[in-house]
Structures are given as C-alpha cells and as structure tokens.
PDB file of N, CA and C in Angstrom:
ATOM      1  N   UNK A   1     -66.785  -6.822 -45.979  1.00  0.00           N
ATOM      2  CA  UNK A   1     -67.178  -7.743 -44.933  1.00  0.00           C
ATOM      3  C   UNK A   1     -66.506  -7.325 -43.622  1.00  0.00           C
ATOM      4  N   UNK A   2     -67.376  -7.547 -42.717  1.00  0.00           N
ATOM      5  CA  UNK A   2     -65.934  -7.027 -41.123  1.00  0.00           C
ATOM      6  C   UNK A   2     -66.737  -8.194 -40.194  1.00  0.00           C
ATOM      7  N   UNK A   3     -65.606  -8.488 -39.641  1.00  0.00           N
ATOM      8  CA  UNK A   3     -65.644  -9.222 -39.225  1.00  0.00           C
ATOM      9  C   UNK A   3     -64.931  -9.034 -37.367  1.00  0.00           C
ATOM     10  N   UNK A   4     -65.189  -9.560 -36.090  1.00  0.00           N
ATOM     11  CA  UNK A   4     -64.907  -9.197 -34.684  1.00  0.00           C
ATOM     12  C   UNK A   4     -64.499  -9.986 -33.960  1.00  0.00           C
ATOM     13  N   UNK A   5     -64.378  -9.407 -32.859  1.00  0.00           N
ATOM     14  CA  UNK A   5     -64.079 -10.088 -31.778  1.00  0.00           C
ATOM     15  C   UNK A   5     -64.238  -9.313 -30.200  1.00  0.00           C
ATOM     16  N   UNK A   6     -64.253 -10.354 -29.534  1.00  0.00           N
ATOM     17  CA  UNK A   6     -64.675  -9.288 -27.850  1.00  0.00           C
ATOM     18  C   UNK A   6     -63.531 -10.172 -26.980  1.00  0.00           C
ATOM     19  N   UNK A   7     -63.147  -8.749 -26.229  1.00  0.00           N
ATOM     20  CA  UNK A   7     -61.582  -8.932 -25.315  1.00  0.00           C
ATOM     21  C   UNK A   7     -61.971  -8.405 -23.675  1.00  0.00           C
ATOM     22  N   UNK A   8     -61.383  -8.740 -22.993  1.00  0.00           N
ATOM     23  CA  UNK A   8     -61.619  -8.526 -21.251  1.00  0.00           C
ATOM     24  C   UNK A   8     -60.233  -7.302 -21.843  1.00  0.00           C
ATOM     25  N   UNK A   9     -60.571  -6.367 -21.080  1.00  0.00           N
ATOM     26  CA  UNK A   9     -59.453  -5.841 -20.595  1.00  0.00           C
ATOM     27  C   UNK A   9     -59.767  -4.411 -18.944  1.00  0.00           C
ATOM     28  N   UNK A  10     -59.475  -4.746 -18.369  1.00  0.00           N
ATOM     29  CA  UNK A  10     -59.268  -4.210 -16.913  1.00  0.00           C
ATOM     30  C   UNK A  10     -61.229  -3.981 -16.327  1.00  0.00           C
ATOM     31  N   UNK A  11     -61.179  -5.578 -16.424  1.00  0.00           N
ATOM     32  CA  UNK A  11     -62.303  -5.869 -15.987  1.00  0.00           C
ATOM     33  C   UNK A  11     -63.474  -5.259 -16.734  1.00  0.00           C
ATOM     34  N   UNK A  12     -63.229  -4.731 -18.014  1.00  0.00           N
ATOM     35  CA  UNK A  12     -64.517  -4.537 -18.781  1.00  0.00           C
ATOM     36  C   UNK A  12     -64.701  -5.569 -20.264  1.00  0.00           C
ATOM     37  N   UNK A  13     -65.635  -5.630 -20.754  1.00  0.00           N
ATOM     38  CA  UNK A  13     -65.805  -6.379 -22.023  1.00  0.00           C
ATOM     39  C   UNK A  13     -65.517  -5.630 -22.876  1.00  0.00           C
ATOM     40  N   UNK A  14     -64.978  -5.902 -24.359  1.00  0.00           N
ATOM     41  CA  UNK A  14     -64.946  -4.565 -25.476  1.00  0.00           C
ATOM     42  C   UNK A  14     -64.615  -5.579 -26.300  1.00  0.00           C
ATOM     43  N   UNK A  15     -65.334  -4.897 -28.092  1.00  0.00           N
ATOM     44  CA  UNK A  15     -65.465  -5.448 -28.837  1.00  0.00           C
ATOM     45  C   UNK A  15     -64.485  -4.467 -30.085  1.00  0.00           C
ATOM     46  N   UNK A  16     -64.024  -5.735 -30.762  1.00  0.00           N
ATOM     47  CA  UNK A  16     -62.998  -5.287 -31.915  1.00  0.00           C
ATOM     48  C   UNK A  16     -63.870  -6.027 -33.007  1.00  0.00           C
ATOM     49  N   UNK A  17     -63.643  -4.863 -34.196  1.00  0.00           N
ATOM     50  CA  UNK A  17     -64.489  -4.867 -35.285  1.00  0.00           C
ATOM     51  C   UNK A  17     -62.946  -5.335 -36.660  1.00  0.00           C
ATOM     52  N   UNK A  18     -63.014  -5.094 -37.425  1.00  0.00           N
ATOM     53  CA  UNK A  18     -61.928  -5.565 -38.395  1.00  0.00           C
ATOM     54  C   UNK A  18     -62.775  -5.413 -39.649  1.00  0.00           C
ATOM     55  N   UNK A  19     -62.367  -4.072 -40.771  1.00  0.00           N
ATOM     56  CA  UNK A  19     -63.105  -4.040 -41.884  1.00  0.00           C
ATOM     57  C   UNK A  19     -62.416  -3.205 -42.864  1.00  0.00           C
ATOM     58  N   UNK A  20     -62.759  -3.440 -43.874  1.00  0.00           N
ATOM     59  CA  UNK A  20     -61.046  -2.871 -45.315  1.00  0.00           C
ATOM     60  C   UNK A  20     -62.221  -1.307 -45.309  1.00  0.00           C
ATOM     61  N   UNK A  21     -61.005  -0.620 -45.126  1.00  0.00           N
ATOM     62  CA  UNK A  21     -61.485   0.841 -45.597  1.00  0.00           C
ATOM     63  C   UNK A  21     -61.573   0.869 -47.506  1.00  0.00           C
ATOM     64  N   UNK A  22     -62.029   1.948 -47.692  1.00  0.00           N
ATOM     65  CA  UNK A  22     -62.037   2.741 -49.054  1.00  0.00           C
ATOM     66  C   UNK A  22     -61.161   2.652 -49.825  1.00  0.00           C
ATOM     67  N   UNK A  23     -59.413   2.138 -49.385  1.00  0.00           N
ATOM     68  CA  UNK A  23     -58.592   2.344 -49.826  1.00  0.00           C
ATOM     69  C   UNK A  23     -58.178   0.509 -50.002  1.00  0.00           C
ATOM     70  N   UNK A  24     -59.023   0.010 -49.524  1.00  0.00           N
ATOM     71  CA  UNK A  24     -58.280  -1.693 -49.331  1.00  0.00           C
ATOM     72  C   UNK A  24     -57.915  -1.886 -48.403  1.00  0.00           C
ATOM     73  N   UNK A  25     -57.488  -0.902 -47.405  1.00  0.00           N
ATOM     74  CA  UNK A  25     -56.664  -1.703 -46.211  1.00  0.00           C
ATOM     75  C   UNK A  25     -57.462  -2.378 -45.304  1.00  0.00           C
ATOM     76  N   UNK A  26     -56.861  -3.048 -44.337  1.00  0.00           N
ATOM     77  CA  UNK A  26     -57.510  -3.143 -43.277  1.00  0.00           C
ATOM     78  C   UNK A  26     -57.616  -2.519 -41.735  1.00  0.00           C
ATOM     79  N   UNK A  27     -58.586  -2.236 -41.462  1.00  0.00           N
ATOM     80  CA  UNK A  27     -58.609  -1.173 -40.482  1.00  0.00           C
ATOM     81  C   UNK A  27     -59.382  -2.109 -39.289  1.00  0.00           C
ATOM     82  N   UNK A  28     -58.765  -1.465 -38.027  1.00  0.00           N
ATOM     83  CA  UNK A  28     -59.731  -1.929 -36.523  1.00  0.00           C
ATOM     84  C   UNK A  28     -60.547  -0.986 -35.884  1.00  0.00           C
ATOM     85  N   UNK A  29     -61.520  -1.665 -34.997  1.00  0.00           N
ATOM     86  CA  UNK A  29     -61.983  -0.449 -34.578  1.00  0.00           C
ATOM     87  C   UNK A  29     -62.871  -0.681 -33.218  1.00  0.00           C
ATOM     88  N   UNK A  30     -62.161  -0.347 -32.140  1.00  0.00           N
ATOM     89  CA  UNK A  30     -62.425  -0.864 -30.636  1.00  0.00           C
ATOM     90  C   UNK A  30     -63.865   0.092 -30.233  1.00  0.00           C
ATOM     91  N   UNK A  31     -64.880  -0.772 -29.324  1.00  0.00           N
ATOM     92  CA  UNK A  31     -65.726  -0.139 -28.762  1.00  0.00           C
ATOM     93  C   UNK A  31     -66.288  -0.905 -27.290  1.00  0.00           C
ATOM     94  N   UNK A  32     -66.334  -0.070 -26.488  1.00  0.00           N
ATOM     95  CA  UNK A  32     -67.067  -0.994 -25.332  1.00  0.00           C
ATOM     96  C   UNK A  32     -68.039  -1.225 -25.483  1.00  0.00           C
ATOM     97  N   UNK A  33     -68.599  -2.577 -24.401  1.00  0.00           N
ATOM     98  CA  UNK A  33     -69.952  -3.149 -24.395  1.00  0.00           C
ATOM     99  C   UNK A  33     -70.519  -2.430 -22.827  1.00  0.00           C
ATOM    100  N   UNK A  34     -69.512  -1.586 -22.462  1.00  0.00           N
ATOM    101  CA  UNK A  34     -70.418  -1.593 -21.102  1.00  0.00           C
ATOM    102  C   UNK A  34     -70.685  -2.675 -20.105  1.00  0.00           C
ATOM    103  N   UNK A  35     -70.162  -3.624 -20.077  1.00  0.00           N
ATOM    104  CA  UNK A  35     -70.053  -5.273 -19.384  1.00  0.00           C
ATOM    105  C   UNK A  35     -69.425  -5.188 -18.615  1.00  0.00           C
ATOM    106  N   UNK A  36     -69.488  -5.736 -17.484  1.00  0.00           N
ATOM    107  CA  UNK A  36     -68.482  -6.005 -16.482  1.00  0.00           C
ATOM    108  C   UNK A  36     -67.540  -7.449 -17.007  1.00  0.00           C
ATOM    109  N   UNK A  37     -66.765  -7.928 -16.686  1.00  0.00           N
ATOM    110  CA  UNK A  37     -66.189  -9.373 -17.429  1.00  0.00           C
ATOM    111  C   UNK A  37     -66.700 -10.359 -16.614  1.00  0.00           C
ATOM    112  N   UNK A  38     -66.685 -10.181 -15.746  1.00  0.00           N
ATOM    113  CA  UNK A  38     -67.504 -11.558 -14.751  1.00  0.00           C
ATOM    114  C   UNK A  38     -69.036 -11.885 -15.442  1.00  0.00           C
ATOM    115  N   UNK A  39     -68.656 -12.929 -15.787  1.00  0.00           N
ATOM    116  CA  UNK A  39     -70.348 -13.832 -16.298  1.00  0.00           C
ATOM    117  C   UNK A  39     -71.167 -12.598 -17.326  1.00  0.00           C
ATOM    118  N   UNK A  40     -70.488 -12.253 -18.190  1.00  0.00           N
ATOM    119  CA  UNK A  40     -71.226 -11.550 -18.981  1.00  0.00           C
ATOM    120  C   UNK A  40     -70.539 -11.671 -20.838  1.00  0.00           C
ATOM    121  N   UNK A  41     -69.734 -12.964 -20.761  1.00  0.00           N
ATOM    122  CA  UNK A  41     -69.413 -13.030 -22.172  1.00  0.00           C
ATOM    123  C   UNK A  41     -70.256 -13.476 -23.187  1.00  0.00           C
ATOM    124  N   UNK A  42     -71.412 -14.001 -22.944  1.00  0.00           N
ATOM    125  CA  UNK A  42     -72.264 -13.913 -23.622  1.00  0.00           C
ATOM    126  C   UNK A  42     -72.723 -12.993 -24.256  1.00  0.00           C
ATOM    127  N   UNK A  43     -73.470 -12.461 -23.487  1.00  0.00           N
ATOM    128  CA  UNK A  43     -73.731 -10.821 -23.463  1.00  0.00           C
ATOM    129  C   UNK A  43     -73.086 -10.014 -24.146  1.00  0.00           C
ATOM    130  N   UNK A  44     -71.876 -10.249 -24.371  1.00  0.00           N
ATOM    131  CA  UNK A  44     -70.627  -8.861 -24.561  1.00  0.00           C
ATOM    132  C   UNK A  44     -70.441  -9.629 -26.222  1.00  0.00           C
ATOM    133  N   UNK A  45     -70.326 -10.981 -26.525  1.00  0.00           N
ATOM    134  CA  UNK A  45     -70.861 -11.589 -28.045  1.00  0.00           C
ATOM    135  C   UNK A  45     -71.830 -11.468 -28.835  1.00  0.00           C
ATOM    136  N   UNK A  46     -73.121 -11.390 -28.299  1.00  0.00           N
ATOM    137  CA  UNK A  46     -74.129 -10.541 -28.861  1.00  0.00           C
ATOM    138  C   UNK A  46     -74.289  -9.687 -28.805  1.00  0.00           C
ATOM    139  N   UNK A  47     -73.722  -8.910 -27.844  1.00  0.00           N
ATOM    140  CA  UNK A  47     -73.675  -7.188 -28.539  1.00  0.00           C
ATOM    141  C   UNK A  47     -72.829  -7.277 -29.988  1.00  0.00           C
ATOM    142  N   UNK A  48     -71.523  -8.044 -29.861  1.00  0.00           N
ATOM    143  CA  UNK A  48     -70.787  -7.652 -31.109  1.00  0.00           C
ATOM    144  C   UNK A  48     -70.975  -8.247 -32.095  1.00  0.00           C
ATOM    145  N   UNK A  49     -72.291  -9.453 -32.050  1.00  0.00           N
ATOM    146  CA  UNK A  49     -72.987 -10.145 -33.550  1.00  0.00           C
ATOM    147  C   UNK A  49     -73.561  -8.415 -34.198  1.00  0.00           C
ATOM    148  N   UNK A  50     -74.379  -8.082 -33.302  1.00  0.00           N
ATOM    149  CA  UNK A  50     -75.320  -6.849 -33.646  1.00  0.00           C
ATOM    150  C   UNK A  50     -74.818  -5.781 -34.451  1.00  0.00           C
ATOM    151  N   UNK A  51     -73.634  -5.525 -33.273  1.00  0.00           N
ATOM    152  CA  UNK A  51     -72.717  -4.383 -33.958  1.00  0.00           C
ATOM    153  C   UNK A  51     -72.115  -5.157 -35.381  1.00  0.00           C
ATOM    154  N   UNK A  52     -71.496  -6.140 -35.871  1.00  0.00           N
ATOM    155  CA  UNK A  52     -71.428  -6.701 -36.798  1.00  0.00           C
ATOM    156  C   UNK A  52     -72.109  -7.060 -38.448  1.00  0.00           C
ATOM    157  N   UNK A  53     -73.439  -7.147 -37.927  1.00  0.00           N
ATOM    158  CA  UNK A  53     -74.729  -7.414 -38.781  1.00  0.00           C
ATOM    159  C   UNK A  53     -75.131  -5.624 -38.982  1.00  0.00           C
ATOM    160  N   UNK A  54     -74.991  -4.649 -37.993  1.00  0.00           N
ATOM    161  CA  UNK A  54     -75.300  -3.498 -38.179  1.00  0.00           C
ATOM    162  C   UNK A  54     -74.557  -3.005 -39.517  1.00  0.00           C
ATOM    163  N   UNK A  55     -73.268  -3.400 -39.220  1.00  0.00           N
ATOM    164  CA  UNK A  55     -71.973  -2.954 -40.547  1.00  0.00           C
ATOM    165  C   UNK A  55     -72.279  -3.084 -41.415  1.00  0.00           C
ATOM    166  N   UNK A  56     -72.328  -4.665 -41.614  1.00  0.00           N
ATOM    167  CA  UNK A  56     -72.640  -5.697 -42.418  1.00  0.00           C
ATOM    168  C   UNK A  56     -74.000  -4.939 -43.327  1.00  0.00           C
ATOM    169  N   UNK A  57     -75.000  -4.606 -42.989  1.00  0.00           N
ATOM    170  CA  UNK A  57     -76.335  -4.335 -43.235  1.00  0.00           C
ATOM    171  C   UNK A  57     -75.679  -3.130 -44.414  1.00  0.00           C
ATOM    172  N   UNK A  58     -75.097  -2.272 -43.663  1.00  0.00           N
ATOM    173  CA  UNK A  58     -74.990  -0.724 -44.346  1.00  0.00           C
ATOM    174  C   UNK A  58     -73.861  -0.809 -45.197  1.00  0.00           C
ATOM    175  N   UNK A  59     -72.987  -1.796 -45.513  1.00  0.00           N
ATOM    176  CA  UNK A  59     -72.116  -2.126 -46.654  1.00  0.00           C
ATOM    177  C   UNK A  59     -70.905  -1.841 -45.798  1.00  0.00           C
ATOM    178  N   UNK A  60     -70.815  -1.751 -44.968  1.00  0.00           N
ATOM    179  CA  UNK A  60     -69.285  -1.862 -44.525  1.00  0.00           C
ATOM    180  C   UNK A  60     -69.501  -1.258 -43.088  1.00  0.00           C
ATOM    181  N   UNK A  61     -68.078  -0.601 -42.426  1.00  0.00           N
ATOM    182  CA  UNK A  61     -68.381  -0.190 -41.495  1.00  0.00           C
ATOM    183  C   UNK A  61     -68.068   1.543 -41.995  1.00  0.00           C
ATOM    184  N   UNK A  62     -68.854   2.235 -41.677  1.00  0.00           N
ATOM    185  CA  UNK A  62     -68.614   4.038 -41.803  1.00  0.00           C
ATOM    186  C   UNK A  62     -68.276   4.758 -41.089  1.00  0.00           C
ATOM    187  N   UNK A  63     -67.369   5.589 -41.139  1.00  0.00           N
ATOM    188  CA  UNK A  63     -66.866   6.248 -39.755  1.00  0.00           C
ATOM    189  C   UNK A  63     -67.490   7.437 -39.422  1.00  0.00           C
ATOM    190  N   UNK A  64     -68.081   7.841 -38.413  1.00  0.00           N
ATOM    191  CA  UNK A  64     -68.888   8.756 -38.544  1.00  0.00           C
ATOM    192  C   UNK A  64     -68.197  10.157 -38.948  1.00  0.00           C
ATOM    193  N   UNK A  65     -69.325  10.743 -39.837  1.00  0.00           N
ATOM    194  CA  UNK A  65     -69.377  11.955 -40.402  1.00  0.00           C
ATOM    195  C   UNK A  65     -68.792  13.190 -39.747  1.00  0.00           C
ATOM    196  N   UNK A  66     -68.195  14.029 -39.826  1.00  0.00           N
ATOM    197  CA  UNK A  66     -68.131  15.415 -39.360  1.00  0.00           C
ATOM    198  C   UNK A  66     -68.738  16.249 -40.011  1.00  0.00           C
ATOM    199  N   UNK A  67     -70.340  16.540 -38.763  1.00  0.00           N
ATOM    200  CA  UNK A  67     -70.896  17.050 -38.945  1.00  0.00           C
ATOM    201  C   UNK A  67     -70.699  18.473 -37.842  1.00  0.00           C
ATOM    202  N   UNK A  68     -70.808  19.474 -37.782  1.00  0.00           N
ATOM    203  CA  UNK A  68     -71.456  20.509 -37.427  1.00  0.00           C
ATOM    204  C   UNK A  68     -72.331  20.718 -36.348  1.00  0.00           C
ATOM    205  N   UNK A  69     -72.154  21.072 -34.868  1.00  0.00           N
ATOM    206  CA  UNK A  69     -73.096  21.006 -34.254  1.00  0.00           C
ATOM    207  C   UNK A  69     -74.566  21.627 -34.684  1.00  0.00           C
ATOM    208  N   UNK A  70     -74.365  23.179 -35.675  1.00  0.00           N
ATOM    209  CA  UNK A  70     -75.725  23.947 -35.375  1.00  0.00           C
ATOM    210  C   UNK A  70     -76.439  23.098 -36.791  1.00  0.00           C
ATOM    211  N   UNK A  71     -75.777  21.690 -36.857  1.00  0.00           N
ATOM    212  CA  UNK A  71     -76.578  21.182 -38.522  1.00  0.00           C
ATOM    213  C   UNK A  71     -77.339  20.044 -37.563  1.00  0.00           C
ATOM    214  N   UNK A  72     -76.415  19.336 -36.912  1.00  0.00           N
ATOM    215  CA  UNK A  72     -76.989  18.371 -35.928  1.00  0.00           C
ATOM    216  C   UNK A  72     -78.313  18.480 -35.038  1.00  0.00           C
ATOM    217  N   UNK A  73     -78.094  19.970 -34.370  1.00  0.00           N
ATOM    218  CA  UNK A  73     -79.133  20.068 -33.302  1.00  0.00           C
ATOM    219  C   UNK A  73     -80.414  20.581 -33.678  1.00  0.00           C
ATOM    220  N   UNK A  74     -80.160  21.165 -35.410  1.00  0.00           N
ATOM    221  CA  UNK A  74     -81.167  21.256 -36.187  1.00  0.00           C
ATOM    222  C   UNK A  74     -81.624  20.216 -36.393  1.00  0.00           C
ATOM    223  N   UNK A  75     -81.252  19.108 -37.015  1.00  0.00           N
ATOM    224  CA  UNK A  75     -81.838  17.991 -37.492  1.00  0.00           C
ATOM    225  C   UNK A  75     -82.227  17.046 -36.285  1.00  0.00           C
ATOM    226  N   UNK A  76     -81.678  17.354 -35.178  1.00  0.00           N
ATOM    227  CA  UNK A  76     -82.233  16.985 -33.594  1.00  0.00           C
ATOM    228  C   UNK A  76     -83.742  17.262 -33.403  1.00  0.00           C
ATOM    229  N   UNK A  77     -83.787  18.544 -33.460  1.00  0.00           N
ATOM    230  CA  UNK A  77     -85.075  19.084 -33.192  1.00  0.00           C
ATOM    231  C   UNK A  77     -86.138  18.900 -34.132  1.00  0.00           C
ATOM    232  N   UNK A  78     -85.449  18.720 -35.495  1.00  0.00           N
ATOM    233  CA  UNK A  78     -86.929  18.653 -36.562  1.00  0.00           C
ATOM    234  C   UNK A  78     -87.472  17.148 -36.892  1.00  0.00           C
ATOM    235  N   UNK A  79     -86.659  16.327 -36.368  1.00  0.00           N
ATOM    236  CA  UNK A  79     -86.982  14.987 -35.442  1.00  0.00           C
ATOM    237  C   UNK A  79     -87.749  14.606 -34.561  1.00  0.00           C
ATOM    238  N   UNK A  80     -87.172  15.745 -33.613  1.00  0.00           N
ATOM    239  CA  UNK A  80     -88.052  15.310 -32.147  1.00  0.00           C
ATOM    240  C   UNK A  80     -89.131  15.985 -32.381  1.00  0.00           C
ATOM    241  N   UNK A  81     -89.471  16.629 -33.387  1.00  0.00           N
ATOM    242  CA  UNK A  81     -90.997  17.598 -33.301  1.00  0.00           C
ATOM    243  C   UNK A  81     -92.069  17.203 -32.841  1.00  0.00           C
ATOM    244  N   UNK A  82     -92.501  15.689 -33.533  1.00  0.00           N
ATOM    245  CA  UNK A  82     -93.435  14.916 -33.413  1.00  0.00           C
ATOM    246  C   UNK A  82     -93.836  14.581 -31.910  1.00  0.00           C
ATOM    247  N   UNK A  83     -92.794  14.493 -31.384  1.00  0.00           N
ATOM    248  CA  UNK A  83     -92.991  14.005 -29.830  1.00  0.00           C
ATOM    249  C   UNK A  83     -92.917  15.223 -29.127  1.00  0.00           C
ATOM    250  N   UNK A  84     -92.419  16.317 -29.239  1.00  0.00           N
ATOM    251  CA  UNK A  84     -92.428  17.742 -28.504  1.00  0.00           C
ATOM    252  C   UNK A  84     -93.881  18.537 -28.083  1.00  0.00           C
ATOM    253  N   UNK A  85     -93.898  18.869 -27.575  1.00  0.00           N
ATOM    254  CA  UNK A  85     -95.242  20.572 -27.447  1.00  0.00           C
ATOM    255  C   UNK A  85     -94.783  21.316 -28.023  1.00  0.00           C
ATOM    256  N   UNK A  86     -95.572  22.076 -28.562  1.00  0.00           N
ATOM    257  CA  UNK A  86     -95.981  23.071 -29.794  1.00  0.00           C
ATOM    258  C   UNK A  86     -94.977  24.202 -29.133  1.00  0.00           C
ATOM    259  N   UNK A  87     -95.195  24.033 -27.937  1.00  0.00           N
ATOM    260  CA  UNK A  87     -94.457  25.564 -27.551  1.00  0.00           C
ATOM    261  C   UNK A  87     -93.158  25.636 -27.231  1.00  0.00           C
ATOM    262  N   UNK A  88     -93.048  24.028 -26.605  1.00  0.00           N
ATOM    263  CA  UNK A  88     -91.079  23.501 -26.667  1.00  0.00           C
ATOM    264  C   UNK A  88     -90.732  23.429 -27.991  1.00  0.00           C
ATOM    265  N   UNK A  89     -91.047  22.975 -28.931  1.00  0.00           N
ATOM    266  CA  UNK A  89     -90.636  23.117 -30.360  1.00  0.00           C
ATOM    267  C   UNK A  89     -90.195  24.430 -30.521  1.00  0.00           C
ATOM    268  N   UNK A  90     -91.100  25.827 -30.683  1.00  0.00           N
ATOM    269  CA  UNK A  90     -90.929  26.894 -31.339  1.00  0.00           C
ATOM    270  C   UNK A  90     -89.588  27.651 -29.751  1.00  0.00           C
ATOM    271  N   UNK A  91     -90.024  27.314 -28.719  1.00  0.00           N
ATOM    272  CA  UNK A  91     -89.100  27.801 -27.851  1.00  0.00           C
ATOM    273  C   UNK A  91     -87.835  27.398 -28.731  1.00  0.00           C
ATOM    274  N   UNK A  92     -87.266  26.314 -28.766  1.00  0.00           N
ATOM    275  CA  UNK A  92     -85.976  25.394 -29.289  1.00  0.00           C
ATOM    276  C   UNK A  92     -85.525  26.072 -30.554  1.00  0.00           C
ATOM    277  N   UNK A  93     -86.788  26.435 -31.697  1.00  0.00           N
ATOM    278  CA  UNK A  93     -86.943  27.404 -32.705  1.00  0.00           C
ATOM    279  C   UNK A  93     -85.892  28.470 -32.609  1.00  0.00           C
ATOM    280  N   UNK A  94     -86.700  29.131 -31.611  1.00  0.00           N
ATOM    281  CA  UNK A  94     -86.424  30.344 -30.964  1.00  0.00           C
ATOM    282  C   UNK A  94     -84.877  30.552 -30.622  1.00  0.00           C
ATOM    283  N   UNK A  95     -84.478  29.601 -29.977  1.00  0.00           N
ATOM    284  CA  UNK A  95     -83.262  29.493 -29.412  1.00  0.00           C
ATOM    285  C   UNK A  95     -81.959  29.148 -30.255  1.00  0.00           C
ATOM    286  N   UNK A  96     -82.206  28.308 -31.384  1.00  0.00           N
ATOM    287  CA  UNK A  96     -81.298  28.170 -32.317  1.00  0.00           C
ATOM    288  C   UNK A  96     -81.433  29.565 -33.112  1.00  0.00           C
ATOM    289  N   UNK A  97     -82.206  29.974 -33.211  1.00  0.00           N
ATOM    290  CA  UNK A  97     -82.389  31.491 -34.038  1.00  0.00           C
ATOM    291  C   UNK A  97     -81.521  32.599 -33.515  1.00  0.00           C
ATOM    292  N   UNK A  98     -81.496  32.242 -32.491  1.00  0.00           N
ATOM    293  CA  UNK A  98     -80.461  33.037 -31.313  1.00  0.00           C
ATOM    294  C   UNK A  98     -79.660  33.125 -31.030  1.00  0.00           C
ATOM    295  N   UNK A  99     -79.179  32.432 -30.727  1.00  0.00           N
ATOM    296  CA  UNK A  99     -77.990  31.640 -30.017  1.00  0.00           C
ATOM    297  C   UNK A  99     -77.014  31.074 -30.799  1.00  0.00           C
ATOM    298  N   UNK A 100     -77.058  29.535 -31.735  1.00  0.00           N
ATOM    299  CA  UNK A 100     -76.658  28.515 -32.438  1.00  0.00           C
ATOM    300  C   UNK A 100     -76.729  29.101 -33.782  1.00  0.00           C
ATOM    301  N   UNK A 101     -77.088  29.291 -34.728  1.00  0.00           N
ATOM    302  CA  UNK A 101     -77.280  29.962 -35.971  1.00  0.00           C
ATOM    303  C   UNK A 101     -76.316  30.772 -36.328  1.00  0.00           C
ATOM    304  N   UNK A 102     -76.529  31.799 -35.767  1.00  0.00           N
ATOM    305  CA  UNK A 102     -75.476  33.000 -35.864  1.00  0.00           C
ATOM    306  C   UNK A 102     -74.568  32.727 -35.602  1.00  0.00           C
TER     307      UNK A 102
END
C-alpha cells in the first residue's frame, strides 16, 4: 500500500510517496508537481491521488529499471513506428545500425 503527501518547499509544490520496499522496510520517495505554491494546492493533491492510485494499480511503487540506452531507443522507435514515415522509421533503422548498436 503507499500512501502520500504534498509539501511547499521554496515556492514549489512536491509530493511524498511512502511505500515498504521488497525487503519490508519503509521507503520515501519525493517528486515535483511542477506547481507554483500560490493557489495551486489543489492541483498539487490530485496530482498526488494519481501518482498514488498509479502505485497502487501496479502493486506497489517500482523503481525504475536500469535499462540501457541502445535497448530503450530501440524499443522507442519500434513504438513510434506506427505514427512515423516509412522513410523516418528506416532512416532511425539506419542510424541505430550505425551509430548506437555497435
């Protein structure tokens, strides 16, 4: 379960998360909302329901992976295919073949 909270600090909004790692403990884990603090605590609470229910959804909170850039920008591109041109695709192809790969 994790559970939050959202803090002002030097005039920005930011949200603290609170969730037991792998091991039992309990762990924190700060992120901004991008908010200014003036008239935006609302705002800066529903971002951190979201971020909350996001956790919540995927069984906890996960810390992201270390991944590999030339695994990433692969799986970037064979993503974006659908929305690309035929010829930006194989260019991008082209370029990880080149460049990133090796």
């Amino acid at each position: 379960m994790v559970t939050g909270s959202v803090h002002a600090k030097k005039g920005m909004w930011y949200m603290q998360i609170r969730y037991k790692d792998e091991y039992g403990k309990w762990k924190q884990k700060w992120k901004s909302t991008g908010l200014p603090e003036k008239g935006n605590k609302r705002k800066a609470e529903q971002l951190l329901k979201n971020w909350i229910n996001e956790c919540n959804n995927a069984g906890g909170y996960a810390k992201p992976s270390k991944i590999m850039f030339c695994d990433w920008v692969r799986d970037w591109v064979e993503m974006s295919k659908p929305r690309l041109q035929a010829t930006t695709y194989t260019g991008y192809i082209d370029i990880l073949n080149k460049h990133i790969y090796p």
